[in-house]
Protein backbone atom coordinates (compact mmCIF):
# COMPACT_ATOMS: atom_id res chain seq x y z
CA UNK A 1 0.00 0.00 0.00
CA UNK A 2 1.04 3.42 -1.09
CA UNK A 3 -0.40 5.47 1.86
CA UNK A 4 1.32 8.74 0.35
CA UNK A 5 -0.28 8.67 -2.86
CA UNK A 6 -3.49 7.51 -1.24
CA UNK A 7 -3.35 10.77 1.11
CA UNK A 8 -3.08 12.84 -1.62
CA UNK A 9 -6.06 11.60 -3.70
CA UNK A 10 -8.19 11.92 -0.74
CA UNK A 11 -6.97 15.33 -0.21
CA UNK A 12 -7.88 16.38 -3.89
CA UNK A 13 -11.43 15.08 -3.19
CA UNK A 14 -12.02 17.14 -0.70
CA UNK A 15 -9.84 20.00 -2.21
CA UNK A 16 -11.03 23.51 -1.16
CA UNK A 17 -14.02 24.93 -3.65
CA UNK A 18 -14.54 21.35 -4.95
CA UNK A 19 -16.66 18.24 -3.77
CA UNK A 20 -17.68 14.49 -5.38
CA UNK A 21 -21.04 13.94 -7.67
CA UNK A 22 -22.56 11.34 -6.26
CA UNK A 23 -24.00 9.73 -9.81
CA UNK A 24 -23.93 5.93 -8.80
CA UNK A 25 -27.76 5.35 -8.50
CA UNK A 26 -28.91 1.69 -8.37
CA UNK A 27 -30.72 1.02 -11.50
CA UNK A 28 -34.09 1.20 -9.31
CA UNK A 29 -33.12 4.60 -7.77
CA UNK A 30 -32.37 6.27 -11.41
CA UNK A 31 -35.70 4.76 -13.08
CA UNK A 32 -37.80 6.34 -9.95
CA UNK A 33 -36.03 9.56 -10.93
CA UNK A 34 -36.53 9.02 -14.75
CA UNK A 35 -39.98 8.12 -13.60
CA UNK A 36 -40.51 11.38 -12.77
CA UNK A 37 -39.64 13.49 -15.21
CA UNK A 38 -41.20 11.33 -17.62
CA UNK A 39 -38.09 9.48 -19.53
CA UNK A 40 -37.76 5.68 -19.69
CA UNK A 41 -35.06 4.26 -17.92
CA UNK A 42 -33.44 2.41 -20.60
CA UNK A 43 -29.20 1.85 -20.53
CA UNK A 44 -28.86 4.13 -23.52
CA UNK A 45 -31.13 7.10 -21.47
CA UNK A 46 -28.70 6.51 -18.63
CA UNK A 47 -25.67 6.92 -20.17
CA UNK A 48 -26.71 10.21 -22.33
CA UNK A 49 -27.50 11.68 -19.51
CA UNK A 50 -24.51 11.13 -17.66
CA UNK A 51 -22.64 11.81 -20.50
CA UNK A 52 -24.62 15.32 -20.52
CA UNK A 53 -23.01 15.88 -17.06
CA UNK A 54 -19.37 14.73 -17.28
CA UNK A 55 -19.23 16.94 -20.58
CA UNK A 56 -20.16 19.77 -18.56
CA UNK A 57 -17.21 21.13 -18.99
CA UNK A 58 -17.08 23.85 -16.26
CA UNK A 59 -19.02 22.44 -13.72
CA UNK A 60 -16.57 19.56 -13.71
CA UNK A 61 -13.55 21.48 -14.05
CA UNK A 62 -14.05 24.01 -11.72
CA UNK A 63 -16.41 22.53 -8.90
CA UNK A 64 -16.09 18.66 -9.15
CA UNK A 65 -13.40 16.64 -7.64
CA UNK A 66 -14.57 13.37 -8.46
CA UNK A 67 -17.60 11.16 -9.18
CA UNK A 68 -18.88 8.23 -7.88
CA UNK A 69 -20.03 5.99 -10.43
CA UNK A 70 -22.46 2.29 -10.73
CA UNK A 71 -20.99 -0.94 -12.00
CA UNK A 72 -22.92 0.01 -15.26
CA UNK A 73 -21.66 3.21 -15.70
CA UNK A 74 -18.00 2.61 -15.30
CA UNK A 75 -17.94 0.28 -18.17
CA UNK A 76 -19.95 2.45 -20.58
CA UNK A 77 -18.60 4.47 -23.67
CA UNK A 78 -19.99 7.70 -24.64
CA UNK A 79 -21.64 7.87 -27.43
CA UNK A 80 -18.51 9.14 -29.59
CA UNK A 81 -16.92 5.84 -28.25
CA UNK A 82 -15.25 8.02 -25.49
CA UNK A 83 -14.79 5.63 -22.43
CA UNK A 84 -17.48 8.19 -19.46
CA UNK A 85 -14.26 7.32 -17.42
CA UNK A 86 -12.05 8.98 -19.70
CA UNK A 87 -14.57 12.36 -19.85
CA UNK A 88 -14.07 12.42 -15.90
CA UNK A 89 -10.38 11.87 -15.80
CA UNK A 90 -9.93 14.63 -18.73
CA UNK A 91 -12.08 17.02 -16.81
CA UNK A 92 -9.77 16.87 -14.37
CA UNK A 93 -11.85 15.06 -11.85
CA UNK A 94 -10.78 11.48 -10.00
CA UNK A 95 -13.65 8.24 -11.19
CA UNK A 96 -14.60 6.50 -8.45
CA UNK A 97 -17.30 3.25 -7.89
CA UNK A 98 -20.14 2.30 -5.32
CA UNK A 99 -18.89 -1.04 -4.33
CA UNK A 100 -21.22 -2.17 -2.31
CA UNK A 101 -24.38 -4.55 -3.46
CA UNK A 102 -26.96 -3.27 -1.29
CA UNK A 103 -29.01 -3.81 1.84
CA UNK A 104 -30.44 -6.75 3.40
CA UNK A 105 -33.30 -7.36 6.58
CA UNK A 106 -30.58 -7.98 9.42
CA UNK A 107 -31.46 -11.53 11.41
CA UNK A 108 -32.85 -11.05 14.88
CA UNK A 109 -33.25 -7.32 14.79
CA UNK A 110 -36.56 -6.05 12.73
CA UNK A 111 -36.56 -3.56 11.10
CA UNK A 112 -32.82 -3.04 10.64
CA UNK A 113 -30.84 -3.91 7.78
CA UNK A 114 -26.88 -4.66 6.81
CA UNK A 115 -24.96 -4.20 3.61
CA UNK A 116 -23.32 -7.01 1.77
CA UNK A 117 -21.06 -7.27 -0.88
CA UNK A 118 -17.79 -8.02 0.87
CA UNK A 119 -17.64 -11.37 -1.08
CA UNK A 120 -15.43 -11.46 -3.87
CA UNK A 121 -14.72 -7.83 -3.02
CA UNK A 122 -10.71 -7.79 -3.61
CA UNK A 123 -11.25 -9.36 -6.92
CA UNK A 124 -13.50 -6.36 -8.42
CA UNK A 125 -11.61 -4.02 -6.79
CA UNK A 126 -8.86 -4.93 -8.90
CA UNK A 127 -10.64 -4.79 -11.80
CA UNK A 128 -11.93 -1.13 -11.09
CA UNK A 129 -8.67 -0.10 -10.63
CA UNK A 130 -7.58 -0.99 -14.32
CA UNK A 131 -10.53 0.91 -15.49
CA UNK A 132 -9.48 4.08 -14.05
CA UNK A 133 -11.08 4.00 -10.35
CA UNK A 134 -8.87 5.53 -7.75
CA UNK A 135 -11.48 5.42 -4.66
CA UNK A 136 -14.95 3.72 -4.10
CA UNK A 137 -17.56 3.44 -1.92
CA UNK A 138 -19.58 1.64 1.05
CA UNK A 139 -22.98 2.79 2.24
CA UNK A 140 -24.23 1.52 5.48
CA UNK A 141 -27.81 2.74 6.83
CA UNK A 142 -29.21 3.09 10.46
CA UNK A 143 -32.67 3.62 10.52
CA UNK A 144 -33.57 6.03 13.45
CA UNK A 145 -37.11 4.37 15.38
CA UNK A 146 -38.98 3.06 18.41
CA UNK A 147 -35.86 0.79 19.82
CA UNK A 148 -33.58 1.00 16.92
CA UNK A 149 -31.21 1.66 16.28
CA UNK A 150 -29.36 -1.27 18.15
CA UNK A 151 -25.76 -2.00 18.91
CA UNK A 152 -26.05 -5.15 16.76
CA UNK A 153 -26.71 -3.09 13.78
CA UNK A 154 -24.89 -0.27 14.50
CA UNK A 155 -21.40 -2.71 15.18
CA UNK A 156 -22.25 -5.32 12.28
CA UNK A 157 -22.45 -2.26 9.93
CA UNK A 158 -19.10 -1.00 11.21
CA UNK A 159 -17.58 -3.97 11.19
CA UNK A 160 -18.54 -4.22 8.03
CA UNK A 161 -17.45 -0.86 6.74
CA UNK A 162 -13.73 -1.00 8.19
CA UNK A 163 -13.46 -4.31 6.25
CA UNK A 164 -14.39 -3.13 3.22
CA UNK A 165 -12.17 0.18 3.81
CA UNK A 166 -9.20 -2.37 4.20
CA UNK A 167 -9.76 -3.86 1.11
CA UNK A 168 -9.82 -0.54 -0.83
CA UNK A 169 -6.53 0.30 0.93
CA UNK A 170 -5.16 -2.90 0.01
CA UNK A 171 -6.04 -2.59 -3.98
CA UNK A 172 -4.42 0.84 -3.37
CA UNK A 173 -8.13 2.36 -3.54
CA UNK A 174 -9.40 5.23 -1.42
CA UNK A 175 -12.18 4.29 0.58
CA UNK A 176 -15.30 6.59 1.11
CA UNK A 177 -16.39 5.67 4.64
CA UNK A 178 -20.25 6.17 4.62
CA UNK A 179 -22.42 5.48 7.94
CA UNK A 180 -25.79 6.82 6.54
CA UNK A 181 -28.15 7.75 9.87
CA UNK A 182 -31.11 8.21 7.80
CA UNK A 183 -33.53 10.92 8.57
CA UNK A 184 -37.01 9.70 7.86
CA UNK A 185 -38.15 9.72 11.18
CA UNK A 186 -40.02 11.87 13.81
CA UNK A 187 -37.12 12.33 15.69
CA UNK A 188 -35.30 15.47 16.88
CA UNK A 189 -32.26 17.20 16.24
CA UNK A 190 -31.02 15.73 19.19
CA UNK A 191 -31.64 12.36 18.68
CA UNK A 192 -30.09 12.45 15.60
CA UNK A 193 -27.01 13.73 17.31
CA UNK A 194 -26.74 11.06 19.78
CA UNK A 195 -27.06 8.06 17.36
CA UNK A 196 -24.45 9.75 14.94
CA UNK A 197 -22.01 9.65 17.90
CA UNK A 198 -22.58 6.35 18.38
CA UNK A 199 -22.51 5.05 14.94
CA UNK A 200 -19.28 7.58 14.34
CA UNK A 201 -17.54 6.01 17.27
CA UNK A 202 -17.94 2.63 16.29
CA UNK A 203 -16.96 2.81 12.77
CA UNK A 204 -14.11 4.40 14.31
CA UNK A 205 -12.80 1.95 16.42
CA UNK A 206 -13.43 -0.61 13.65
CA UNK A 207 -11.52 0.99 11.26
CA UNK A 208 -8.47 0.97 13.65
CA UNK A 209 -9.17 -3.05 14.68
CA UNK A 210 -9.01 -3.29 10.94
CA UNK A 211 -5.72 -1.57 10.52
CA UNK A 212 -7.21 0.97 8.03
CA UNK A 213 -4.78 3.85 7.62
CA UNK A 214 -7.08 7.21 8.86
CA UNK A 215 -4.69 9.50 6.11
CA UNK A 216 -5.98 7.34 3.16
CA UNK A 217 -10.09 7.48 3.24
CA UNK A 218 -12.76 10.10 3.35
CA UNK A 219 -15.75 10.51 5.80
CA UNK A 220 -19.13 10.40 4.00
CA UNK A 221 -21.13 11.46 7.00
CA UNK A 222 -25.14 12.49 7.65
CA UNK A 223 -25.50 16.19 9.69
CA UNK A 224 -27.26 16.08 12.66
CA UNK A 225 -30.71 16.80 11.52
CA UNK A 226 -34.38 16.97 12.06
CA UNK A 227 -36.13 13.93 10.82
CA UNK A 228 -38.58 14.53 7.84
CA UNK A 229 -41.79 14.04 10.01
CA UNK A 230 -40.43 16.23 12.81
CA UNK A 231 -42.85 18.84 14.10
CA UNK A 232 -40.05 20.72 15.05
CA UNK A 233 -37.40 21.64 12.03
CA UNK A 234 -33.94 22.37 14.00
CA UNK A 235 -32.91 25.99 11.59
CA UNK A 236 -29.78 26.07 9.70
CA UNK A 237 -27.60 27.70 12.49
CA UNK A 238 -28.54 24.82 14.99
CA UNK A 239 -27.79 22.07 12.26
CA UNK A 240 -24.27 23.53 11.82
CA UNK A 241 -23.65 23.67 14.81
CA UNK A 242 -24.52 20.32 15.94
CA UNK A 243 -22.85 18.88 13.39
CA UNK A 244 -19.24 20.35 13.65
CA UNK A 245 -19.76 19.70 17.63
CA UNK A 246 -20.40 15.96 17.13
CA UNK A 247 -17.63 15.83 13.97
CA UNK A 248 -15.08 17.40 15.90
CA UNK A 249 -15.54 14.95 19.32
CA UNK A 250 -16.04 12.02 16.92
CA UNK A 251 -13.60 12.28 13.71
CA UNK A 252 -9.66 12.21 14.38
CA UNK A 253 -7.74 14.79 12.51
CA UNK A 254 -5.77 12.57 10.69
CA UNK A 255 -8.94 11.95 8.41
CA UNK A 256 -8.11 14.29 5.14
CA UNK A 257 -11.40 15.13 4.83
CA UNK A 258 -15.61 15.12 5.29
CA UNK A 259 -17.62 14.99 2.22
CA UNK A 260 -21.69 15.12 3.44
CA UNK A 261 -24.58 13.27 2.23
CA UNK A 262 -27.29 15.28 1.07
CA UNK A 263 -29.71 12.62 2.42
CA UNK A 264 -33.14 14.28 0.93
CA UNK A 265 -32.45 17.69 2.10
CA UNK A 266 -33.69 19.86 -0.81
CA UNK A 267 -31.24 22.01 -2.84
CA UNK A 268 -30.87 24.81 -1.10
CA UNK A 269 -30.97 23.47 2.20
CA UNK A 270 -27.86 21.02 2.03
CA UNK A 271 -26.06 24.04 0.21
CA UNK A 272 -27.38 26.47 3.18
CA UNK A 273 -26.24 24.07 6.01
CA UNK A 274 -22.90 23.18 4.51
CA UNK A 275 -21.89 27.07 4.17
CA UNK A 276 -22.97 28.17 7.66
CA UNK A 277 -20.47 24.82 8.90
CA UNK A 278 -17.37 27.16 7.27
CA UNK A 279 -18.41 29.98 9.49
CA UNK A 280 -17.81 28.11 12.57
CA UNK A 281 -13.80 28.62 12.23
CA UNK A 282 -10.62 26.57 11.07
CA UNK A 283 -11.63 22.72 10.81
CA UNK A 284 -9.13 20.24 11.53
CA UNK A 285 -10.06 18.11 7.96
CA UNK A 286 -11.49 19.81 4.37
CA UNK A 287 -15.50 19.68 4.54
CA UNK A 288 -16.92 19.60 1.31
CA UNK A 289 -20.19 17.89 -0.43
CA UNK A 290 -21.13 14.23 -1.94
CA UNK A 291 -24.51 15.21 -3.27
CA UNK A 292 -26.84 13.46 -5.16
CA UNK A 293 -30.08 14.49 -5.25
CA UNK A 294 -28.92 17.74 -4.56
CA UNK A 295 -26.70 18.37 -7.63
CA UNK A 296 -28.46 16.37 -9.75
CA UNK A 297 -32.65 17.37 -9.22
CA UNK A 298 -32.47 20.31 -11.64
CA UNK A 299 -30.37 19.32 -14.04
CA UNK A 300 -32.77 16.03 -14.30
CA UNK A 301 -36.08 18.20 -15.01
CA UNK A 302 -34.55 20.60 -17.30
CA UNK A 303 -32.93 18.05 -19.38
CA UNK A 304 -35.91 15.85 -19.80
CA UNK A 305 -34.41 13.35 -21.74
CA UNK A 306 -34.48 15.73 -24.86
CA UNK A 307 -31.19 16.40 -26.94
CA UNK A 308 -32.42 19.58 -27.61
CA UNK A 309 -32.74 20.16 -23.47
CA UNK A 310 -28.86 19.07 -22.96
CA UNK A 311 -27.22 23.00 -22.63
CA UNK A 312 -29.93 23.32 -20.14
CA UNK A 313 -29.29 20.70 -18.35
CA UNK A 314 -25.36 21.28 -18.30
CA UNK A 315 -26.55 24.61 -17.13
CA UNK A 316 -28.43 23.80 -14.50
CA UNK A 317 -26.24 21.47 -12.94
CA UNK A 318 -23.02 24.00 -13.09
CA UNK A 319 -25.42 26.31 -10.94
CA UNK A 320 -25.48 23.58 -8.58
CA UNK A 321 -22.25 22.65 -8.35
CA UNK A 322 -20.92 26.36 -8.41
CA UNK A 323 -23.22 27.27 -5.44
CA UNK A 324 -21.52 23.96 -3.34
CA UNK A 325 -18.46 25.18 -4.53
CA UNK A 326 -19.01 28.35 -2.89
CA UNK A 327 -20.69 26.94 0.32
CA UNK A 328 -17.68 24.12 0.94
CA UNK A 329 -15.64 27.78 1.56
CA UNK A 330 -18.03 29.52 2.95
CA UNK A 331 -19.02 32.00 0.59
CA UNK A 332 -22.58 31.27 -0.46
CA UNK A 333 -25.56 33.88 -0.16
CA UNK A 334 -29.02 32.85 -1.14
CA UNK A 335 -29.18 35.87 -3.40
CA UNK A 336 -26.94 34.10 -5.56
CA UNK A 337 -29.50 31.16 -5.98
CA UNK A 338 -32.65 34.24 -6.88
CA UNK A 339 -29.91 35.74 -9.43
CA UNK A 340 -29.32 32.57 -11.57
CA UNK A 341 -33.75 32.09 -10.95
């Protein structure tokens, strides 16, 4: 292992102004968004429009350090013959690949589920490296509810986590650490932040039984949030807060960097939150963004699925990413976001 050359590709992904596309939807996840703005979800759809957005040229250049790809994606050529990998990597940004295959109902503890995928990991691994990956990642998810989350789930996930984190290390792969604590529930603000600590510390402490090297990954965290169905909405001053509180008792400094999960916040709001984190003083690791949703919403609807719609879509999306850009330094205003409107 190579930990020097893995510390620096984990510092570019969280370089300053710059944070990771999260465009590795499951093939379920991208037909519900097709679904809805009316495009069929066929492999040919998929990969024009992710062509539209790695050939955006200055939203890639100049906001995106990386993208996290799907097992289809990564082996797809554009439609010049262009490998997609190859648009990323001349765009400047570092391909990466979701590596894990999903969730299953945990035994013994309804309600609560586990990731696999760990078999046969090292082998793919190497093979992603030969197409151009240089990190991946590893989604866990803790459900916040009456009794759960447990220490079964919250360890087995861990444990889980830290092995596939020593795998990536091993194929000389950065590994994007990500303990989801979902936010679907009633619960509070401060509810949230207790379970994060929990499942923070755990991973954690796994990742050290496991001998993974702290200098060569990246933290894909949740914030400490509201649930959804929460009377109560915690404002965006209280969510920053929160958040670097519980990051900064929970995540050593030898980590390079945090790059957040939108998690269903809308736009605005996961750009809002991450700004106001940047106001709270010098951070010991570069916070940035792994959005989704949140990059990717508007781009979606104004593209359509029409050729015609594709400069509209690239626009949309280097609004997106520009405004991230700003907030993962601190310098967003939400009169910037009525400007571009």
């Amino acid at each position: 292992m190579n930990l020097t050359e893995l510390n620096r590709i984990a510092a570019a992904m969280v370089a300053p102004g710059k944070g990771i596309l999260a465009a590795d939807e499951s093939s379920g996840t991208i037909k519900k968004r097709f679904d809805a703005i009316g495009v069929e979800s066929t492999e040919g759809n998929r990969r024009d429009y992710r062509e539209m957005l790695f050939r955006s040229r200055e939203a890639m250049s100049q906001y995106i350090s990386g993208v996290i790809l799907y097992d289809e994606t990564i082996w797809q050529d554009a439609k010049d013959g262009t490998p997609l990998v190859k648009l990323i990597e001349q765009s400047g940004a570092i391909p990466g690949i979701k590596v894990d295959e999903g969730t299953q109902a945990l035994p013994m503890c309804p309600g609560e589920l586990v990731t696999v995928g760990l078999d046969k990991l090292a082998e793919r691994l190497k093979k992603y490296y030969e197409r151009g990956a240089r990190f991946a990642k590893w989604r866990a998810v803790i459900d916040i509810g009456s009794g759960i989350p447990s220490m079964t789930a919250i360890g087995v996930n861990a444990h889980a986590l830290a092995r596939y984190a020593a795998l990536c290390q091993a194929a000389q792969i950065v590994p994007i650490v990500e303990p989801e604590v979902l936010m679907d529930g009633d619960h509070d603000i401060d509810r949230c932040y207790e379970v994060t600590t929990r499942v923070l510390n755990k991973t954690f402490q796994e990742l050290r039984v496991q001998r993974v090297a702290l200098e060569g990954m990246v933290l894909k965290p949740n914030m400490a949030i509201s649930g959804k169905k929460c009377a109560k909405q915690a404002p965006v001053e209280e969510v920053a807060e929160k958040t670097i509180r519980l990051l900064r008792a929970c995540v050593p400094a030898a980590v390079p960097g945090i790059a957040f999960l939108s998690g269903g916040q809308s736009d605005e709001e996961a750009t809002a939150h991450l700004n106001a984190m940047h106001k709270l003083g010098p951070l010991p690791w570069g916070l940035t963004f792994s959005y989704g949703r949140a990059l990717q919403a508007a781009p979606q609807k104004a593209w359509s699925g029409k050729a015609e719609n594709v400069a509209a879509g690239q626009s949309a999306f280097s609004h997106r990413a520009r405004m991230n850009g700003l907030a993962s330094k601190g310098e967003w205003q939400s009169s910037l976001e009525k400007k571009a409107a």
